[in-house]
N, C-alpha and C. Protein backbone atom coordinates (compact mmCIF):
# COMPACT_ATOMS: atom_id res chain seq x y z
N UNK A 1 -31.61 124.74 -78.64
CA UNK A 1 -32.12 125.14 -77.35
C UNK A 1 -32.23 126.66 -77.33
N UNK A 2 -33.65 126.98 -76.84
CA UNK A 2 -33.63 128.54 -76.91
C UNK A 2 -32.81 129.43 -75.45
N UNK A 3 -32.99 130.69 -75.56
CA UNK A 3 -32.21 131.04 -74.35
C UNK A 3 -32.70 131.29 -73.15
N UNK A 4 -34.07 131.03 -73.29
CA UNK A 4 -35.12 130.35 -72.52
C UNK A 4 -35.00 129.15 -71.83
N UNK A 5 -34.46 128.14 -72.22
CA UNK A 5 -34.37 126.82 -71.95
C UNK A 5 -32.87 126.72 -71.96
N UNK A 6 -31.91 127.52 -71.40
CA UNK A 6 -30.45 127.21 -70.98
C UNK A 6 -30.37 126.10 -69.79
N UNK A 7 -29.77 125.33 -70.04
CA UNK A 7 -28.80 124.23 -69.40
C UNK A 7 -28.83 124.92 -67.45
N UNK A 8 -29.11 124.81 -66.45
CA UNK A 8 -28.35 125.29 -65.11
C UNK A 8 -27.40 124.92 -65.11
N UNK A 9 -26.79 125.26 -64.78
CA UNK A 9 -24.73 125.27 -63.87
C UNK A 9 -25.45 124.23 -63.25
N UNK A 10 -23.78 123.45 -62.42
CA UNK A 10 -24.44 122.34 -61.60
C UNK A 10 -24.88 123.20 -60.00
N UNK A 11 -24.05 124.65 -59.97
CA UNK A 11 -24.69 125.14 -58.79
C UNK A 11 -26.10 125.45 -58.85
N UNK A 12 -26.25 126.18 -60.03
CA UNK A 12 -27.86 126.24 -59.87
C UNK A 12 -28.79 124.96 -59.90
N UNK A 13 -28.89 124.00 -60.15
CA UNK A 13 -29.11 123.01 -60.39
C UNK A 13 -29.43 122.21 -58.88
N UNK A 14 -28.11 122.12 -58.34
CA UNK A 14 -28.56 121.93 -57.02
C UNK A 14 -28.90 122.73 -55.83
N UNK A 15 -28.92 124.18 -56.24
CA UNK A 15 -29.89 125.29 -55.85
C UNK A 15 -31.14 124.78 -55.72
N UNK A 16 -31.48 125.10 -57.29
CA UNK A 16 -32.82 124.48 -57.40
C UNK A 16 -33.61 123.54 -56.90
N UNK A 17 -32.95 122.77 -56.59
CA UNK A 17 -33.46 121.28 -56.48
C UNK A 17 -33.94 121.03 -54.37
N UNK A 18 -32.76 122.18 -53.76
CA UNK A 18 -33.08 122.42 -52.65
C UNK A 18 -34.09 123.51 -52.32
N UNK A 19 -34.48 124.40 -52.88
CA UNK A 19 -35.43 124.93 -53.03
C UNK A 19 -36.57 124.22 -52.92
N UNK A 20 -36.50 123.33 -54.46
CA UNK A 20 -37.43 122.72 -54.51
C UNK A 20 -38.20 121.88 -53.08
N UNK A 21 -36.99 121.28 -52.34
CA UNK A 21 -37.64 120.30 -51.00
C UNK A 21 -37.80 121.29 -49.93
N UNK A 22 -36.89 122.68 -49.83
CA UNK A 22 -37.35 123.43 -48.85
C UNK A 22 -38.98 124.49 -48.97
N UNK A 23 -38.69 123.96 -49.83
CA UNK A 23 -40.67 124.68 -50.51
C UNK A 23 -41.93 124.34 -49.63
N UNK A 24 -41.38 122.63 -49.26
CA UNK A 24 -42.49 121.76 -48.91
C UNK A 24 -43.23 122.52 -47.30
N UNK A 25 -42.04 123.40 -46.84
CA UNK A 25 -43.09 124.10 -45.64
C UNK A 25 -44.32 124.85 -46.21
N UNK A 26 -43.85 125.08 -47.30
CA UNK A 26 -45.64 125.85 -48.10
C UNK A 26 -46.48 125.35 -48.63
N UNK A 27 -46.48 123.98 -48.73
CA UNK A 27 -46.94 122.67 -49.30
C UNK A 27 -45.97 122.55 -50.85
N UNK A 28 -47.57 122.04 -51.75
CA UNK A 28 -46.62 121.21 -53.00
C UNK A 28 -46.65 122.44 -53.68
N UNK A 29 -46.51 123.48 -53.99
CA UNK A 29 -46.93 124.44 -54.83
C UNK A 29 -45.42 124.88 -55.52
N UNK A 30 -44.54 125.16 -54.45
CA UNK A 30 -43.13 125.71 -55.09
C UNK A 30 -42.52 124.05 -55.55
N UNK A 31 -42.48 123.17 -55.03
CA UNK A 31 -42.20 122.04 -55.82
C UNK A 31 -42.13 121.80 -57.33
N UNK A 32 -43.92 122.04 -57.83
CA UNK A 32 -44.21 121.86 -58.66
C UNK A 32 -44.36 123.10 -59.64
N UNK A 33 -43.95 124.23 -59.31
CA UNK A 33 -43.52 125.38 -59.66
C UNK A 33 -41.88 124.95 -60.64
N UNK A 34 -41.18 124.48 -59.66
CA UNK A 34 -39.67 124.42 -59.97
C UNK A 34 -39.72 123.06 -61.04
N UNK A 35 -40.84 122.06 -60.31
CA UNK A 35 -40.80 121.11 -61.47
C UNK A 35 -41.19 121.20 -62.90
N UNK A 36 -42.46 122.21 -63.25
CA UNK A 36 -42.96 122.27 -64.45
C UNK A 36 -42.16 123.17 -65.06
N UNK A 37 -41.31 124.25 -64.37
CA UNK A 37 -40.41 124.98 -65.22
C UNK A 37 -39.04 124.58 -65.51
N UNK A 38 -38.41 124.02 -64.40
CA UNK A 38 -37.18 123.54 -64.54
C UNK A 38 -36.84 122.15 -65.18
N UNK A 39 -37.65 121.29 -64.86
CA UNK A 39 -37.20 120.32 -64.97
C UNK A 39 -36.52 119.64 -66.08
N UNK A 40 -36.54 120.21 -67.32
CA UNK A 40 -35.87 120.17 -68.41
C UNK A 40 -34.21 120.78 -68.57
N UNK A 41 -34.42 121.72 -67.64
CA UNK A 41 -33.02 122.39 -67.43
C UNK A 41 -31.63 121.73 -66.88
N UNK A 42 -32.27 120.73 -66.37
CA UNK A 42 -30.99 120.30 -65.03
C UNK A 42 -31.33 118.39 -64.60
N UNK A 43 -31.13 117.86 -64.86
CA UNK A 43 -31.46 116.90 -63.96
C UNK A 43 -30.98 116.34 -62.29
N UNK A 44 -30.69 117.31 -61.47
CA UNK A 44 -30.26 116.70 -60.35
C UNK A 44 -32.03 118.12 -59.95
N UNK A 45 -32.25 119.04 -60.48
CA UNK A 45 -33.36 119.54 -60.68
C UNK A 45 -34.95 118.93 -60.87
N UNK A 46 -35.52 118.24 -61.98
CA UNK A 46 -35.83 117.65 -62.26
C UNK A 46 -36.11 116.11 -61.64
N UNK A 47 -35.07 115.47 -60.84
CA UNK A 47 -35.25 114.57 -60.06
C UNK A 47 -35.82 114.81 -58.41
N UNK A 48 -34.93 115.66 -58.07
CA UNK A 48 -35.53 116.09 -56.41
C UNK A 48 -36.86 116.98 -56.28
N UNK A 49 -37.06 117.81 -57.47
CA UNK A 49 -38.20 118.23 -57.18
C UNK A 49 -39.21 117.27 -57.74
N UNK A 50 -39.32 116.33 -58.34
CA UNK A 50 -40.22 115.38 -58.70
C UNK A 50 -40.29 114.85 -57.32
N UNK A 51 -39.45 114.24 -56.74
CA UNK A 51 -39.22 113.40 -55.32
C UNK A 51 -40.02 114.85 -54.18
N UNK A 52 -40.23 115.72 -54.41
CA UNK A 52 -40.00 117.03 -53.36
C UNK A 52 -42.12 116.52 -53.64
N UNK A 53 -42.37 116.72 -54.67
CA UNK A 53 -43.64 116.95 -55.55
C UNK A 53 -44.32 115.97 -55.04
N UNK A 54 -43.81 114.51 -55.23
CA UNK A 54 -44.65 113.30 -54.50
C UNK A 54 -44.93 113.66 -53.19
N UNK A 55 -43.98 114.04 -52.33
CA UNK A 55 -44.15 113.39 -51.16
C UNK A 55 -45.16 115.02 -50.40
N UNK A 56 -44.85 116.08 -51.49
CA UNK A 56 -45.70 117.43 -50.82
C UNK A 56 -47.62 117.43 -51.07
N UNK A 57 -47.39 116.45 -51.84
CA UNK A 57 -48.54 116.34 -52.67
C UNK A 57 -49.94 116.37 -51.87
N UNK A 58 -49.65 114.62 -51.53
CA UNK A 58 -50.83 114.27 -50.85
C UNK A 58 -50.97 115.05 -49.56
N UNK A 59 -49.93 115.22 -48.98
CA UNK A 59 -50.12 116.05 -47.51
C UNK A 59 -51.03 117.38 -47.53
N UNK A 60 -50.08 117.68 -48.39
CA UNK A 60 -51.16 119.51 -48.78
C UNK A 60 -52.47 119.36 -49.20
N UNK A 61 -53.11 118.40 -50.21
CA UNK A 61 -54.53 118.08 -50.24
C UNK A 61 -55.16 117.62 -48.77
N UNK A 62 -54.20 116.56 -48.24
CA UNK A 62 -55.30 116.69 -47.05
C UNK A 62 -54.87 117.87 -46.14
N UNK A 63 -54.14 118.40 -46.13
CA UNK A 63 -54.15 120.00 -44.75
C UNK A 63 -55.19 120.50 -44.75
N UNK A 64 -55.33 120.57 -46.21
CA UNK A 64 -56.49 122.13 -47.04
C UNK A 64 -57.85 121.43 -46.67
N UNK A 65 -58.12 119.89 -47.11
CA UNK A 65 -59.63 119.67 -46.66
C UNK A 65 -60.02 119.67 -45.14
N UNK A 66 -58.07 118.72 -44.84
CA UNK A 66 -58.95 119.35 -42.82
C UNK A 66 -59.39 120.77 -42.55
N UNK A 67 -58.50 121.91 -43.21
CA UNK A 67 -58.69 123.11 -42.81
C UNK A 67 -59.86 123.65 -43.14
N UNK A 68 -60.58 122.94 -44.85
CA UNK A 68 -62.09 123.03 -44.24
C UNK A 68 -63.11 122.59 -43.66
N UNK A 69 -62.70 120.87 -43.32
CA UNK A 69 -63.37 120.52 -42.37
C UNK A 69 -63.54 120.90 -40.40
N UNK A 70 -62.49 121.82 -40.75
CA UNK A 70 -62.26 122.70 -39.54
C UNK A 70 -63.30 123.97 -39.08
N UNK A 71 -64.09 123.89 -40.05
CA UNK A 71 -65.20 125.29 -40.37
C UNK A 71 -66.37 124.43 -39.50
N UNK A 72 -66.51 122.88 -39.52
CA UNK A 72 -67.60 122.37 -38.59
C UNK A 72 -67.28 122.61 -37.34
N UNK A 73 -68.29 122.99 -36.84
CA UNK A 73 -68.27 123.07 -35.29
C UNK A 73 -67.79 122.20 -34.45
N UNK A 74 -69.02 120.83 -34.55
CA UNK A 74 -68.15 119.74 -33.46
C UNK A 74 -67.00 119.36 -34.13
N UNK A 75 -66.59 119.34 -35.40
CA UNK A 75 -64.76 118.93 -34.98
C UNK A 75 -63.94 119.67 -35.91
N UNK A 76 -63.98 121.06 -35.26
CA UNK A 76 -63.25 121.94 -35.61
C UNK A 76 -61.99 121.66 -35.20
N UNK A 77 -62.09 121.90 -33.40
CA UNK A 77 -60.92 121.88 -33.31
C UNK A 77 -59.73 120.32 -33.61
N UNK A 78 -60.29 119.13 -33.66
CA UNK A 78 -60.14 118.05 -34.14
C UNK A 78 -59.14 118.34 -35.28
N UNK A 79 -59.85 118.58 -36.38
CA UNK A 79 -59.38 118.55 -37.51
C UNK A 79 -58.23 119.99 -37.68
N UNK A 80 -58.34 120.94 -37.04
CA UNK A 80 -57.72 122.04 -37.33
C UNK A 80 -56.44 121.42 -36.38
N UNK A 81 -56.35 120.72 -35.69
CA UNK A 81 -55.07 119.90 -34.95
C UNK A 81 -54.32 119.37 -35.50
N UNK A 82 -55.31 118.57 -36.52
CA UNK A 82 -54.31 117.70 -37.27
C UNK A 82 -53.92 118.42 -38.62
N UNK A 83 -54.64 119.28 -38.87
CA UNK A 83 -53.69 119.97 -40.35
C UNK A 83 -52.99 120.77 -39.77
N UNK A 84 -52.61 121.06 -38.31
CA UNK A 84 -51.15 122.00 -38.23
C UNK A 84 -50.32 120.99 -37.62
N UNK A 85 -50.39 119.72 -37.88
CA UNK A 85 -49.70 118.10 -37.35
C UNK A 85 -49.00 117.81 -38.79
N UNK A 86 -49.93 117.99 -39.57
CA UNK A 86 -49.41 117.56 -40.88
C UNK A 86 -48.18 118.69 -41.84
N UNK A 87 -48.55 119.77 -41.37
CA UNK A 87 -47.96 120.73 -42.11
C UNK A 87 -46.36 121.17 -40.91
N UNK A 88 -46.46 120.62 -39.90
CA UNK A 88 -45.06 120.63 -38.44
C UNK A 88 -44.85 119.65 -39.12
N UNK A 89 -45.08 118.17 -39.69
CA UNK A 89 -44.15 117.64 -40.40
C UNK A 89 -43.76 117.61 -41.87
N UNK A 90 -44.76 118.15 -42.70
CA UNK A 90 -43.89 118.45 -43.86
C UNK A 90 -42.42 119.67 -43.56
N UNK A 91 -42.66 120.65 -42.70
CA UNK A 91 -41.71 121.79 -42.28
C UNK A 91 -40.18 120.45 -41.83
N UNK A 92 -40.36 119.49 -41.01
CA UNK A 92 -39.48 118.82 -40.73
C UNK A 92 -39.01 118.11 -41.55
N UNK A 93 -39.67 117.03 -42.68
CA UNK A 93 -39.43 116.20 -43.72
C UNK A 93 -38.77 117.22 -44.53
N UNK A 94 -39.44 118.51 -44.91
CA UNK A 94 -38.29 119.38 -45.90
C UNK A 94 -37.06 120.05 -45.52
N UNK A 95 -37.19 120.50 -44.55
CA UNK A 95 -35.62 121.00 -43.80
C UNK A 95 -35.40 120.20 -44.00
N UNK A 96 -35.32 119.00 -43.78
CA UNK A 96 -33.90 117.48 -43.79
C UNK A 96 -33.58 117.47 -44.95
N UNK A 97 -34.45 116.91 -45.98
CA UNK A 97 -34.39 117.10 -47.37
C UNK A 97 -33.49 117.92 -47.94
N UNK A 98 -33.79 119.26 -47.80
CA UNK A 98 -33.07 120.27 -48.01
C UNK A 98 -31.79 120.30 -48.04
N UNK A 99 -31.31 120.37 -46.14
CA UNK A 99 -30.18 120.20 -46.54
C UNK A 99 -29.19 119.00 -46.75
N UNK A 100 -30.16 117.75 -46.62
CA UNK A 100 -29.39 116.94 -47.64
C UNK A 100 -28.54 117.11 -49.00
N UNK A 101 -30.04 117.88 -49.53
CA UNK A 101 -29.80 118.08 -51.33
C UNK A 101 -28.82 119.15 -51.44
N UNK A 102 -28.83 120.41 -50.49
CA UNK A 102 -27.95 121.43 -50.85
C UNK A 102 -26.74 120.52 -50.43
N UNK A 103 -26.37 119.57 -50.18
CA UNK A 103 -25.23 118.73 -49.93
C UNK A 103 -24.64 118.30 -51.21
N UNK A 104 -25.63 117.93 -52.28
CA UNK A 104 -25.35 116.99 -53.65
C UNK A 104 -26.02 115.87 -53.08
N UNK A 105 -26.32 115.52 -52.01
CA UNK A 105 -26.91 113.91 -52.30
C UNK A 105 -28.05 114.00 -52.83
N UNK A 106 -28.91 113.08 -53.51
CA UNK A 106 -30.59 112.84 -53.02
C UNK A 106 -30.58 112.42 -52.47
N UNK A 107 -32.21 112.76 -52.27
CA UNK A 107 -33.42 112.52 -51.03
C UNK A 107 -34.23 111.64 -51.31
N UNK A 108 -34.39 110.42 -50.44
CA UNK A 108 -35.69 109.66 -50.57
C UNK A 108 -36.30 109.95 -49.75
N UNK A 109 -37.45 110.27 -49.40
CA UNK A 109 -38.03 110.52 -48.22
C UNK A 109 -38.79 108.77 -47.91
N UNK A 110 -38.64 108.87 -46.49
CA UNK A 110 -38.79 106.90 -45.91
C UNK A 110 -40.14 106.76 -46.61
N UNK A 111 -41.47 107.67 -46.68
CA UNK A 111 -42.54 107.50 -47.02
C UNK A 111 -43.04 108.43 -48.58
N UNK A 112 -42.94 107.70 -49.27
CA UNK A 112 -43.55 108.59 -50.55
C UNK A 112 -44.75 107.95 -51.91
N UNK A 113 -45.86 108.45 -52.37
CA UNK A 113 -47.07 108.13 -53.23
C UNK A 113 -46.00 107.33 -54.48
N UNK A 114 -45.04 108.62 -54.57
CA UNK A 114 -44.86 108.59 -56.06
C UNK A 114 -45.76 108.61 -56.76
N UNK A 115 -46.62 109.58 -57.30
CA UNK A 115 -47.45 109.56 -57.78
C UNK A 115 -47.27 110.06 -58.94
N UNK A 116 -45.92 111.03 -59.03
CA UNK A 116 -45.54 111.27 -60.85
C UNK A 116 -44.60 110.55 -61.03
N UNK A 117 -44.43 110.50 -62.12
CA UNK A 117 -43.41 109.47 -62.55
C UNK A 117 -42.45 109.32 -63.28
């Protein structure tokens, strides 16, 4: 193992991993940030931000297309409603998350793609 690829402590580890679900107020981006770099490092890492990754995923693709389907006139304001609907509950689904995980437990979130695997 290089010294690049050191092992996390179990604190960092479940640092990380809360990070990872408190990310989701910015969508999937720090998720999958922590997942493609860390996830080899740690597995309580590696698991929650995979779990953080599914469930930030699909939400953030659709915010971003309402937010440009928000550029049409007749349903601007429509659509610009519901991508700050969607993104007030990823902010809620990840705080919980969060501090679940900074607890040591995992997180299932009630609704998730799973879409990596």
């Amino acid at each position: 193992m290089s010294a690049d690829a050191q092992s996390l402590t179990s604190a960092e580890d479940r640092q990380w991993a809360t990070i990872a679900h408190f990310g989701g107020i910015l969508g999937c981006v720090p998720s999958l940030i922590i997942y493609l770099v860390l996830r080899d490092r740690g597995p309580f890492t590696a698991q929650e931000s995979k779990e953080a990754l599914n469930f930030t995923l699909p939400p953030t693709v659709l915010a971003l297309f309402l937010y440009l389907l928000a550029l049409i006139d007749p349903i601007s304001s429509v659509c610009a409603v519901l991508a700050v609907l969607i993104w007030i509950a990823l902010t809620v689904f990840s705080v919980r998350a969060g501090v679940r995980v900074n607890k040591g437990e995992p997180y299932r979130y009630p609704v998730n793609l799973r879409l990596i695997h």
